[in-house]
C-alpha atoms as a PDB file:
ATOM      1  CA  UNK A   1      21.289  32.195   1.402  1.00  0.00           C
ATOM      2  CA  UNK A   2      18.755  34.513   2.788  1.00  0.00           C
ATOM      3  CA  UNK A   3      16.555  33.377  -0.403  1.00  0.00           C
ATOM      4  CA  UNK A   4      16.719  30.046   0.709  1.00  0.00           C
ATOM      5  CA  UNK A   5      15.483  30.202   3.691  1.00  0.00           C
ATOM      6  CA  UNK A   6      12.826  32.424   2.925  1.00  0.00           C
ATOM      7  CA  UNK A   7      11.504  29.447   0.313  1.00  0.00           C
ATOM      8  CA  UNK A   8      12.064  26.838   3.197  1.00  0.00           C
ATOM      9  CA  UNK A   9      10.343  28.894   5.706  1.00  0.00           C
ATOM     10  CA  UNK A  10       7.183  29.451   3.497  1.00  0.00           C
ATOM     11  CA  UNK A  11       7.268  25.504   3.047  1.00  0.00           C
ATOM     12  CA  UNK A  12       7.480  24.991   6.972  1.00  0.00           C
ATOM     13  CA  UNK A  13       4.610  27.299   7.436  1.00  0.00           C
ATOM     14  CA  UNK A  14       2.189  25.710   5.419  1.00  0.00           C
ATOM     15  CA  UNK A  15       2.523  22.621   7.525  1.00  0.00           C
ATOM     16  CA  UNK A  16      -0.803  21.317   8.407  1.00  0.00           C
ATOM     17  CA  UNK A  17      -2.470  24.059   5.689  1.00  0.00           C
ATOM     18  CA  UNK A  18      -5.568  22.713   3.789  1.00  0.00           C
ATOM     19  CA  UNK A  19      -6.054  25.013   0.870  1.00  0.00           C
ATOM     20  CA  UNK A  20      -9.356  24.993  -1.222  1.00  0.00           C
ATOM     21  CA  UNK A  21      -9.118  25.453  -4.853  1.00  0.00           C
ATOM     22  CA  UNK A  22     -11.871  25.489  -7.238  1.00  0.00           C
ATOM     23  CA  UNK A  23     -14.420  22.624  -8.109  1.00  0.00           C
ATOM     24  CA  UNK A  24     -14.540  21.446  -4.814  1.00  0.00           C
ATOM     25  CA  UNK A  25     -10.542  20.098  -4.843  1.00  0.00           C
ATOM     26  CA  UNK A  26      -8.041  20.939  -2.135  1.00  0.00           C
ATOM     27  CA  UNK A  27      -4.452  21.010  -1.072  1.00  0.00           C
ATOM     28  CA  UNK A  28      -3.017  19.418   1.866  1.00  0.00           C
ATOM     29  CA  UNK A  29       0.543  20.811   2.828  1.00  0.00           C
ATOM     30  CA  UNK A  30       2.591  18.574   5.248  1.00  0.00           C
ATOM     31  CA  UNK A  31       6.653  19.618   5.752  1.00  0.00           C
ATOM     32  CA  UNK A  32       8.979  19.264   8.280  1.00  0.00           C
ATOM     33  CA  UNK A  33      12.649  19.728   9.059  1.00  0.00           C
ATOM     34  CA  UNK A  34      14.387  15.923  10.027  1.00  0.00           C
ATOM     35  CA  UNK A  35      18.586  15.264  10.088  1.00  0.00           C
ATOM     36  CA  UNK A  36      19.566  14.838   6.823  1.00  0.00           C
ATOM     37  CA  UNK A  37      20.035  11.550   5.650  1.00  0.00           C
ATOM     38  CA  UNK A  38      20.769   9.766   2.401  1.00  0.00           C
ATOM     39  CA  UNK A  39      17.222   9.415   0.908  1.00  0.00           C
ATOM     40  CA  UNK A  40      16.445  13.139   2.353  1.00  0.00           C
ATOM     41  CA  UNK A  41      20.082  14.497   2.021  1.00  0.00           C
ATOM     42  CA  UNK A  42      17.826  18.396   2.103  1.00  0.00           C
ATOM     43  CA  UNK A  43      16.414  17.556   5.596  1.00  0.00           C
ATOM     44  CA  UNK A  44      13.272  18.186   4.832  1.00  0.00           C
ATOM     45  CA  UNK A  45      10.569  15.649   5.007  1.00  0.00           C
ATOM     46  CA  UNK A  46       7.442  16.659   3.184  1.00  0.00           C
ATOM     47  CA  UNK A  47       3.814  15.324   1.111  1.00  0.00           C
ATOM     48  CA  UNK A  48       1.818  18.144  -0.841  1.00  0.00           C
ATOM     49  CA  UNK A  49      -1.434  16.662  -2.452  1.00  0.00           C
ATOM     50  CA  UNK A  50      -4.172  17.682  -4.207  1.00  0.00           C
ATOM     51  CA  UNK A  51      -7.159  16.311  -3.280  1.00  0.00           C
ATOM     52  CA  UNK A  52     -10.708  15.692  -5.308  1.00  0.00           C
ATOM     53  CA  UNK A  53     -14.322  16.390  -3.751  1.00  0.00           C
ATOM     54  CA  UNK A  54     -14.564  13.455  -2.350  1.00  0.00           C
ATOM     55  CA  UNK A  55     -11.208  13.395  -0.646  1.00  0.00           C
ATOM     56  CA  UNK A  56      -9.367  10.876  -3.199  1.00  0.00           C
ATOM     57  CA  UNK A  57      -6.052  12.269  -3.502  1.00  0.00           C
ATOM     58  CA  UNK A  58      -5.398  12.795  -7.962  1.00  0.00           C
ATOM     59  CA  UNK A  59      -1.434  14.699  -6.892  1.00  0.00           C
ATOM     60  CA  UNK A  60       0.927  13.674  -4.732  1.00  0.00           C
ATOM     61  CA  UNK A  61       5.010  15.362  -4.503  1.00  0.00           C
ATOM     62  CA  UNK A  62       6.662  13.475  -1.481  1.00  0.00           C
ATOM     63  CA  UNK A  63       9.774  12.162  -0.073  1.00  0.00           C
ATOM     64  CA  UNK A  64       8.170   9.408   2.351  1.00  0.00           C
ATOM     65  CA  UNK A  65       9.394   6.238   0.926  1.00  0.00           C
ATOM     66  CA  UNK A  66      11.676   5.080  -2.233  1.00  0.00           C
ATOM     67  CA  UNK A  67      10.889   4.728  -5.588  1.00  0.00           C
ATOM     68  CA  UNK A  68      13.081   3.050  -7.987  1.00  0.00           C
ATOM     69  CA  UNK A  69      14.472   4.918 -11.017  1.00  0.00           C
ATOM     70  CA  UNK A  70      13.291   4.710 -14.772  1.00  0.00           C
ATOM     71  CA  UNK A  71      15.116   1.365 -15.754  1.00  0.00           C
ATOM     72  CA  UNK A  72      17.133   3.290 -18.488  1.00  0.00           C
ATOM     73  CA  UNK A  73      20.825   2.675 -18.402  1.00  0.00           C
ATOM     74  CA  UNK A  74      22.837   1.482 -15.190  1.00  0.00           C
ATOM     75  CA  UNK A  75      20.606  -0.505 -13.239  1.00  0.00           C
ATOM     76  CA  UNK A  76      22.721   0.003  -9.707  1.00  0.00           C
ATOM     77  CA  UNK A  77      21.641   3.331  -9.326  1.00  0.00           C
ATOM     78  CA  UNK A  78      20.376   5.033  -5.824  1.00  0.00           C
ATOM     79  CA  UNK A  79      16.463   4.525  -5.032  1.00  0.00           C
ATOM     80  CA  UNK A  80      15.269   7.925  -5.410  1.00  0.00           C
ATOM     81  CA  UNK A  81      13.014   9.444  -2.381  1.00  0.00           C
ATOM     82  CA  UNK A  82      11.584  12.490  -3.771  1.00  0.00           C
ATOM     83  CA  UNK A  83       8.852  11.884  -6.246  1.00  0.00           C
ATOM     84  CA  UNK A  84       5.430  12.717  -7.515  1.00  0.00           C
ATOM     85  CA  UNK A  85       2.740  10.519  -7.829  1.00  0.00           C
ATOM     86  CA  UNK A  86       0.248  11.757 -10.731  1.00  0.00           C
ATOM     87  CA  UNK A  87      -2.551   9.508  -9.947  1.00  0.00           C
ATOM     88  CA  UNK A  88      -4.150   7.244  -6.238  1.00  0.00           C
ATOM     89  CA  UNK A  89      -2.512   4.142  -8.263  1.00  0.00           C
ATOM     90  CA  UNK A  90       0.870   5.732  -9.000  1.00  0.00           C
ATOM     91  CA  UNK A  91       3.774   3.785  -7.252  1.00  0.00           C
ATOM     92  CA  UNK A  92       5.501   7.441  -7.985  1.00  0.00           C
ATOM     93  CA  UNK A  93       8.233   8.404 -10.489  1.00  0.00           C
ATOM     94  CA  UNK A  94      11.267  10.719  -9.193  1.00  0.00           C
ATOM     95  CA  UNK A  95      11.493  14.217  -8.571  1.00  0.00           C
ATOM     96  CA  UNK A  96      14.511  16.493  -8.933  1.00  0.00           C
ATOM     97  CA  UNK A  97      14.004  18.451  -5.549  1.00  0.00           C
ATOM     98  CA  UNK A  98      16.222  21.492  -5.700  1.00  0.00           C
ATOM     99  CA  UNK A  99      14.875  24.136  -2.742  1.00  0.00           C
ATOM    100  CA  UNK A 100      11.623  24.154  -1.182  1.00  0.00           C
ATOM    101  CA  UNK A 101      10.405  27.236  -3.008  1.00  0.00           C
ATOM    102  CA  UNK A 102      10.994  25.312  -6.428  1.00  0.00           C
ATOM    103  CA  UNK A 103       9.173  22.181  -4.914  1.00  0.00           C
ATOM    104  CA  UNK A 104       6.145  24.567  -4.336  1.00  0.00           C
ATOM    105  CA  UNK A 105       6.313  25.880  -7.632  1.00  0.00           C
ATOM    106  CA  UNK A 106       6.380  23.009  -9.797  1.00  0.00           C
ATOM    107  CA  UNK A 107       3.488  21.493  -7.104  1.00  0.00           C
ATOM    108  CA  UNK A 108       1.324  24.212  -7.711  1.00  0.00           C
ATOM    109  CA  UNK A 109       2.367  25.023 -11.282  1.00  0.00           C
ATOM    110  CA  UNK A 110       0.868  20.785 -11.636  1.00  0.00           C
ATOM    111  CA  UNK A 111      -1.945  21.409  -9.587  1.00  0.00           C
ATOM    112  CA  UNK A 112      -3.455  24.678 -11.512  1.00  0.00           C
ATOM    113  CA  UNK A 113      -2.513  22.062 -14.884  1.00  0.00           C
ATOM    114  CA  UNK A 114      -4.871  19.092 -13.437  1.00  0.00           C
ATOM    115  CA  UNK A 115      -7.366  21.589 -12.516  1.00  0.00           C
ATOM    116  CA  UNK A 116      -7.860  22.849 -16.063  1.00  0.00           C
ATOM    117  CA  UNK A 117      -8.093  19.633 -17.036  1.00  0.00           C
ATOM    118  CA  UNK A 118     -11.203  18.543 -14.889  1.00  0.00           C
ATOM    119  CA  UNK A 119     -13.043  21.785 -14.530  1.00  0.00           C
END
């Protein structure tokens, strides 16, 4: 448990954090604990983006509205909340959120992928 927490604590501490990276780009890091609910049944309310040099936003991993699932299979499934938006147009596709520290690492594992791809 102690793990946990750790990884949610380094989340909730990068609240408000703008990080530059190289090229000009940068991070903005937004989290907050909220009462669980059913779209955010972790309690955590969160958007981490990765922004160009102009400020358009190219990443986005966030739980502030729905997003229906792929239309594979039963179509009566849940509307998923967490989900990653991999481009400004992106309605967003679903995200498997499993702890805050794996949210940050598959965020920033994405970011330093995109990066290598424009620089």
């Amino acid at each position: 448990m102690a793990k946990r927490q750790t990884e949610l604590d380094a989340l909730l501490d990068l609240h408000g954090e703008v990080l530059v990276q190289g090229g000009g780009y940068w991070v903005k890091i937004e989290a907050w604990t909220v009462e669980p609910t059913e779209g955010v049944p972790h309690g955590i309310r969160y958007s981490l983006t990765l922004h160009d040099p102009i400020g358009t936003w190219v990443l986005g991993y966030d739980n502030s509205h729905a997003v229906k699932p792929p239309k594979k299979g039963f179509g009566g499934r849940r509307l998923e909340y967490d989900h990653v938006h991999r481009h400004a147009k992106d309605k967003g596709v679903p995200y498997a959120f499993s702890s805050a520290g794996q949210l940050l690492t598959d965020f920033f594992s994405e970011v330093d992928q995109v990066l290598k791809e424009v620089l």
